[in-house]
N, C-alpha and C. Protein backbone atom coordinates (compact mmCIF):
# COMPACT_ATOMS: atom_id res chain seq x y z
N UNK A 1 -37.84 0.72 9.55
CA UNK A 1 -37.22 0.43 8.27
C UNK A 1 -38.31 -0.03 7.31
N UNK A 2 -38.01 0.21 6.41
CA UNK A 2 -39.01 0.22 5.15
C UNK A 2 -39.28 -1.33 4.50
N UNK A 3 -40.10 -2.23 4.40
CA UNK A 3 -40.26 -3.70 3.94
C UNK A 3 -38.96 -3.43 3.00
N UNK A 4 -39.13 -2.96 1.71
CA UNK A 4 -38.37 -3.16 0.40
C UNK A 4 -36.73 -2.92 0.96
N UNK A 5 -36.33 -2.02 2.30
CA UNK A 5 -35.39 -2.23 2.23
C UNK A 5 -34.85 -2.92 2.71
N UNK A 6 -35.32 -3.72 3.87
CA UNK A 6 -35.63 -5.23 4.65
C UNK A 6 -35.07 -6.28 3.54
N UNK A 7 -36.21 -5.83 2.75
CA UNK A 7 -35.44 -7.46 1.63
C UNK A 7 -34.06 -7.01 0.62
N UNK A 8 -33.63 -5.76 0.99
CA UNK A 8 -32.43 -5.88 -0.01
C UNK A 8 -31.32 -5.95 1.26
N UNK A 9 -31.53 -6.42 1.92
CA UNK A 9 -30.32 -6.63 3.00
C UNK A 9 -29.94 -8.06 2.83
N UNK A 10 -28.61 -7.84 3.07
CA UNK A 10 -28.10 -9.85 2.84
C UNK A 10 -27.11 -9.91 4.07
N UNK A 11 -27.74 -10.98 4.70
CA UNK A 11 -26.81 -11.32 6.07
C UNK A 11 -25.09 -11.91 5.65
N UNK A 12 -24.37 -11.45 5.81
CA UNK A 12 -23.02 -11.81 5.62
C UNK A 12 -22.66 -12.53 6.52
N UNK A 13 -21.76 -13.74 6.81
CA UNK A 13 -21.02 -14.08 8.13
C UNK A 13 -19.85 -14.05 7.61
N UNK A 14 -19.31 -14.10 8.61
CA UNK A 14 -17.25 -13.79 8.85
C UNK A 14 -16.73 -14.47 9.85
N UNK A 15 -15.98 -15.74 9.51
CA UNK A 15 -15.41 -16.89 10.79
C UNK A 15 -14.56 -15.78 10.83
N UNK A 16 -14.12 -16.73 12.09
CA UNK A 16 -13.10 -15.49 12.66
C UNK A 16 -11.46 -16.00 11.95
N UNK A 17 -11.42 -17.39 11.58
CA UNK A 17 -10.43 -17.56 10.39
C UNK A 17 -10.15 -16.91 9.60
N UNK A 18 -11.59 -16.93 8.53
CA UNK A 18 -11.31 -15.46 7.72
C UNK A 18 -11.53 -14.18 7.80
N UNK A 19 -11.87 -13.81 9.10
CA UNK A 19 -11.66 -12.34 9.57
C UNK A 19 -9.98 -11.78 9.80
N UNK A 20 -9.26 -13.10 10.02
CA UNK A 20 -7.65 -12.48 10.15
C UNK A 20 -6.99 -12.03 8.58
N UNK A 21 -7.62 -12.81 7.83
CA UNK A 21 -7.27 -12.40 6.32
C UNK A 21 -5.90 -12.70 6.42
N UNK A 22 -5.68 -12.52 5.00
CA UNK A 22 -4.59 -13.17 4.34
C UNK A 22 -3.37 -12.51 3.66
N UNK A 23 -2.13 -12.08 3.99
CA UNK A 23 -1.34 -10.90 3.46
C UNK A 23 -1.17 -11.21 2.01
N UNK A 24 -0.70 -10.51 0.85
CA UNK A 24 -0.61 -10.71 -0.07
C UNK A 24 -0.30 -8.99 -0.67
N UNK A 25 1.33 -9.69 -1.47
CA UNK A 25 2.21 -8.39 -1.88
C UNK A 25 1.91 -8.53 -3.32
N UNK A 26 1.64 -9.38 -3.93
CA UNK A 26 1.28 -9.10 -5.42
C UNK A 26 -0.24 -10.56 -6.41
N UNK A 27 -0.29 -9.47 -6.99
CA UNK A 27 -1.82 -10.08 -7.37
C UNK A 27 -1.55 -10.28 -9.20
N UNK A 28 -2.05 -11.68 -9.57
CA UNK A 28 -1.68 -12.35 -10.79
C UNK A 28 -3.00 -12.09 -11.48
N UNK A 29 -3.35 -11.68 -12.35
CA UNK A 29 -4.68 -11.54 -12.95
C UNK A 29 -4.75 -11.93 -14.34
N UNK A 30 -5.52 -13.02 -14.30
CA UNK A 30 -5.42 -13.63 -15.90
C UNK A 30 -7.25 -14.03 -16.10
N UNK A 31 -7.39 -13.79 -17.71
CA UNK A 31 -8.52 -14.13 -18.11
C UNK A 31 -9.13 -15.11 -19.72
N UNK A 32 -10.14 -15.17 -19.33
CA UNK A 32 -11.03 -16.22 -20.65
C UNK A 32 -12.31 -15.45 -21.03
N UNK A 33 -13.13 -15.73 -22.02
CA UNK A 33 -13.95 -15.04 -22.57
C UNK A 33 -14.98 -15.12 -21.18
N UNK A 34 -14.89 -15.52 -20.54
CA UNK A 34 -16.25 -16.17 -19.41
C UNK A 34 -15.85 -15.84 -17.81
N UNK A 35 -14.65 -15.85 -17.85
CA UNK A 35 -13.95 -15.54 -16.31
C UNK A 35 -12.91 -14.78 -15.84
N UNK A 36 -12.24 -13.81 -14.83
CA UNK A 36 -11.41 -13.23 -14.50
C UNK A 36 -10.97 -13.87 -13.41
N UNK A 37 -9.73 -14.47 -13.27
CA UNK A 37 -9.55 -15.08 -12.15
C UNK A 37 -8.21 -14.27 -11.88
N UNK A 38 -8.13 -14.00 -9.83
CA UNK A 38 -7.04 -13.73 -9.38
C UNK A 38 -6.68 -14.22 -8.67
N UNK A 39 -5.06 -14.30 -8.51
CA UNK A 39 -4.62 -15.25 -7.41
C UNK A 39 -3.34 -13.89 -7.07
N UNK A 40 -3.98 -14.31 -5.64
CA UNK A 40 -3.43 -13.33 -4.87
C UNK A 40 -1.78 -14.00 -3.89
N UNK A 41 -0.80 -13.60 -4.11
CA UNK A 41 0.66 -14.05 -3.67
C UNK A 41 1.43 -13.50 -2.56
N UNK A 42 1.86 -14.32 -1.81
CA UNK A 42 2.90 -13.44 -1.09
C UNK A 42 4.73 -13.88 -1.20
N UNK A 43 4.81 -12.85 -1.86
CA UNK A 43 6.44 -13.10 -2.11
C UNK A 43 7.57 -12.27 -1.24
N UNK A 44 8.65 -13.22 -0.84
CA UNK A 44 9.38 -12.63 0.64
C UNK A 44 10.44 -12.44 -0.38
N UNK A 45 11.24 -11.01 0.23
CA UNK A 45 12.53 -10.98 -0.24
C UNK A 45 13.77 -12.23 -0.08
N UNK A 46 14.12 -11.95 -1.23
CA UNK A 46 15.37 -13.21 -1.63
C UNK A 46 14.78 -14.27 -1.41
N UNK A 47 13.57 -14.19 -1.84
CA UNK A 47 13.26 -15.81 -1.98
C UNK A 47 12.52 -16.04 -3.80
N UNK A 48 13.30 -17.01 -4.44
CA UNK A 48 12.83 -17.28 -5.92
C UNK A 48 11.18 -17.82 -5.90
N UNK A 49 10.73 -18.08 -5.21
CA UNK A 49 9.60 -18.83 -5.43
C UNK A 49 8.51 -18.48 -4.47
N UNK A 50 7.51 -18.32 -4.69
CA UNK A 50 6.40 -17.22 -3.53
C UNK A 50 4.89 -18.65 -3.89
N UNK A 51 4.17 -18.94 -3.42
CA UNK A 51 3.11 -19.47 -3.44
C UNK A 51 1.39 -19.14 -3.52
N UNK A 52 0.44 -18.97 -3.87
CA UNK A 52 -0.50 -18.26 -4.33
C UNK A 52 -1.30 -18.78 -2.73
N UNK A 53 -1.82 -17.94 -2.51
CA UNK A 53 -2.04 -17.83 -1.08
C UNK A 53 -3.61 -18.25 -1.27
N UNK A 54 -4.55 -17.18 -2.20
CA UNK A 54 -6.03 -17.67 -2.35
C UNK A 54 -5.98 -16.98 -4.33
N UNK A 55 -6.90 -18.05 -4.22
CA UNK A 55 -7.33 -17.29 -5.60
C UNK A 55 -9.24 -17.21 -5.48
N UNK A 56 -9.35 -15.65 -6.42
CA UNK A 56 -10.73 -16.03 -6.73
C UNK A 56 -10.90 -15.71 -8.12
N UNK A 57 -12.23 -16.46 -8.28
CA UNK A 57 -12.63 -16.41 -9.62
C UNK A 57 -14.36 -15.58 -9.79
N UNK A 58 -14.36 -14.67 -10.59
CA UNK A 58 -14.97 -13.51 -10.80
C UNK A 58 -15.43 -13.83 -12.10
N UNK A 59 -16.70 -13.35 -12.77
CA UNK A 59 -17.59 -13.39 -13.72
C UNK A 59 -16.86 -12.02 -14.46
N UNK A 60 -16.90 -12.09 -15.63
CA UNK A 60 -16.93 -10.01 -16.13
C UNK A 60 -17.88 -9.48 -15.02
N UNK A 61 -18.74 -9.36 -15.41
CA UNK A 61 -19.55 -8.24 -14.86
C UNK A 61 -18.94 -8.40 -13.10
N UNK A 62 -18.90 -9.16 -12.58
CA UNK A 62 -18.22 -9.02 -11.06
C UNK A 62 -17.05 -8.32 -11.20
N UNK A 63 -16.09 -9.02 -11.97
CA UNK A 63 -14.74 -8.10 -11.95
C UNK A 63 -15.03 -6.43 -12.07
N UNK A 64 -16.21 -6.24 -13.25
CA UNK A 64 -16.03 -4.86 -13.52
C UNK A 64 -16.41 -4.05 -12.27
N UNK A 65 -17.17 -4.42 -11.58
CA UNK A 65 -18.04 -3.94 -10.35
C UNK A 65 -17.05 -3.80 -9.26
N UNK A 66 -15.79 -4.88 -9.42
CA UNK A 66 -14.71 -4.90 -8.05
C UNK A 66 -13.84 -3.32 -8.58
N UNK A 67 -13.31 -3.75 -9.73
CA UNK A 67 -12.79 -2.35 -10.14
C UNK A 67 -13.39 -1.14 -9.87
N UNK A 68 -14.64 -0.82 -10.17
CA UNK A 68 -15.30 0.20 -9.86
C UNK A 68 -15.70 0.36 -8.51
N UNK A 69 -15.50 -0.54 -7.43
CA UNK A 69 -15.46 -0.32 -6.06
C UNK A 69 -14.09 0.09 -5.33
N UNK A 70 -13.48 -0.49 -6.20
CA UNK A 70 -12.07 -0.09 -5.69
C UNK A 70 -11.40 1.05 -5.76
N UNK A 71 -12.28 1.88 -7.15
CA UNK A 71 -11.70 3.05 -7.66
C UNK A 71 -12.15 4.07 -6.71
N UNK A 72 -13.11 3.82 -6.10
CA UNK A 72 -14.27 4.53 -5.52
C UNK A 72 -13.54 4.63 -3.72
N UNK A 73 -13.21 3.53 -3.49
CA UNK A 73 -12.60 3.29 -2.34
C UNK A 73 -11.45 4.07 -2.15
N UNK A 74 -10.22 3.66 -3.24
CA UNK A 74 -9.00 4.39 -3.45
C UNK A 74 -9.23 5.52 -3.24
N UNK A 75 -10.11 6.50 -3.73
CA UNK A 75 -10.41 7.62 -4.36
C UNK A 75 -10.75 8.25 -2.37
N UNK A 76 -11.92 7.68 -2.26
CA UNK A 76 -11.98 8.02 -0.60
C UNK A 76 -10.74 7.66 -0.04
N UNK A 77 -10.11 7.41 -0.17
CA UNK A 77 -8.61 6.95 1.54
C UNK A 77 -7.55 7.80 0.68
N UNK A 78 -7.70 8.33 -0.53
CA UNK A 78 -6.53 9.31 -0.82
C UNK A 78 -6.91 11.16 -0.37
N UNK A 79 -8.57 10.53 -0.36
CA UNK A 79 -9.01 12.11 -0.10
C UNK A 79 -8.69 12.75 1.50
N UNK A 80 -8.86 11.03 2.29
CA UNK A 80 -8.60 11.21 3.69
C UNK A 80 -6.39 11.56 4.05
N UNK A 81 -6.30 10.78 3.62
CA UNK A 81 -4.84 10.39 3.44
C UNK A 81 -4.34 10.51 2.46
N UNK A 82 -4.05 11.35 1.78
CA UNK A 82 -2.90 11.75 0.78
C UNK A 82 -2.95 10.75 -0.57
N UNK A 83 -2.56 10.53 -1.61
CA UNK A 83 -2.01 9.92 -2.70
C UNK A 83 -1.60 8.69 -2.33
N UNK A 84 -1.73 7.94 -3.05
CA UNK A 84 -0.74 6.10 -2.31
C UNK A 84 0.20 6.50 -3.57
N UNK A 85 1.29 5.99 -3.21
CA UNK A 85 2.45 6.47 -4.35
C UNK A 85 3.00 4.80 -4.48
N UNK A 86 2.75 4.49 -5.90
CA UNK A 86 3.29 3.02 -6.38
C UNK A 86 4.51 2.70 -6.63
N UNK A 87 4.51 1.32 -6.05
CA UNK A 87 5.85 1.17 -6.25
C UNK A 87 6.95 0.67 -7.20
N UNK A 88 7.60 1.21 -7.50
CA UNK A 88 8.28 1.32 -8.86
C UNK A 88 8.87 -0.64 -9.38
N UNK A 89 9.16 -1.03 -8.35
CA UNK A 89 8.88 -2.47 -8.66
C UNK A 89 8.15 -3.58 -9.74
N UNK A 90 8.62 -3.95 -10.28
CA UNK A 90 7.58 -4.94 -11.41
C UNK A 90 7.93 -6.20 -11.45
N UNK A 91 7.28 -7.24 -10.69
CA UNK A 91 7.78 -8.49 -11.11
C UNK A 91 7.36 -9.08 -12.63
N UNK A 92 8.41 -9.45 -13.31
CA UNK A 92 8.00 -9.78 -14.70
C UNK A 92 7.55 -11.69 -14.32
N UNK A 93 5.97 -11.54 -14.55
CA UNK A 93 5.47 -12.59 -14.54
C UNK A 93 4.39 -13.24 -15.94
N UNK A 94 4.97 -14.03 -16.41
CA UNK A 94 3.90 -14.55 -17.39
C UNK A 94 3.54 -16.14 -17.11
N UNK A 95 2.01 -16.26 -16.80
CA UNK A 95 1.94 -17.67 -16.89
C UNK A 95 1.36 -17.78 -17.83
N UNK A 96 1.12 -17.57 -19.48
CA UNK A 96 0.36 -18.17 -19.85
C UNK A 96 -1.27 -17.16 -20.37
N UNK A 97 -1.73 -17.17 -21.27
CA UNK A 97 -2.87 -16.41 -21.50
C UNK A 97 -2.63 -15.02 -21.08
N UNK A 98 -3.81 -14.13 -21.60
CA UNK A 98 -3.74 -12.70 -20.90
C UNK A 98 -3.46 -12.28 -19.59
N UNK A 99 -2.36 -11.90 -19.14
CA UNK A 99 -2.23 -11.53 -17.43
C UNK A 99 -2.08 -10.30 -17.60
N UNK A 100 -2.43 -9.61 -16.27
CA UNK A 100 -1.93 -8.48 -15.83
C UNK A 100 -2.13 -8.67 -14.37
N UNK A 101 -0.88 -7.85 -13.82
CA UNK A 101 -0.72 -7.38 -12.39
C UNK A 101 -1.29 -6.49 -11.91
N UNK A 102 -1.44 -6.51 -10.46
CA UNK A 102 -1.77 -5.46 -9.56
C UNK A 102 -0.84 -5.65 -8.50
């Protein structure tokens, strides 16, 4: 392996806590001139009230980079597997400042 590409490697770790990860059916996305923050939810049928499970908070330029990984991702697992077809569902949520869902 090549020195230069030696140093662009970054060791990641993964407890095994957060290797089980965390379910989450809908994602709250609100922002400020400086930050994109999401908080990711899991809401059970017939239940009024769902709790924000994790949130993170993202720079612009990070957010734009998650989007553009994601598109990229999507784009591969529809090529393997078909279309993901969305679901017609919308929870009407406003907390406050610019939101949008995912």
């Amino acid at each position: 392996m090549s020195e230069n590409k030696q140093q662009n490697q970054i060791n990641i770790e993964l407890s095994d806590e957060m290797a089980e990860g965390i379910y989450s059916n809908l994602a709250i996305i609100t922002h400020s001139n400086a930050e994109f923050i999401i908080d990711f939810v899991k809401m059970m049928p017939g239940v009024p009230k769902a709790k924000v499970k994790s949130r993170i908070i993202l720079t612009p330029q990070h957010a734009k980079r998650l989007m553009g990984a994601l598109r990229e991702n999507i784009g591969k697992f529809e090529s393997i597997h078909g279309t993901i077809k969305e679901s017609e569902s919308n929870v009407p949520f406003t907390l406050g400042g610019p939101t949008a869902q995912a």
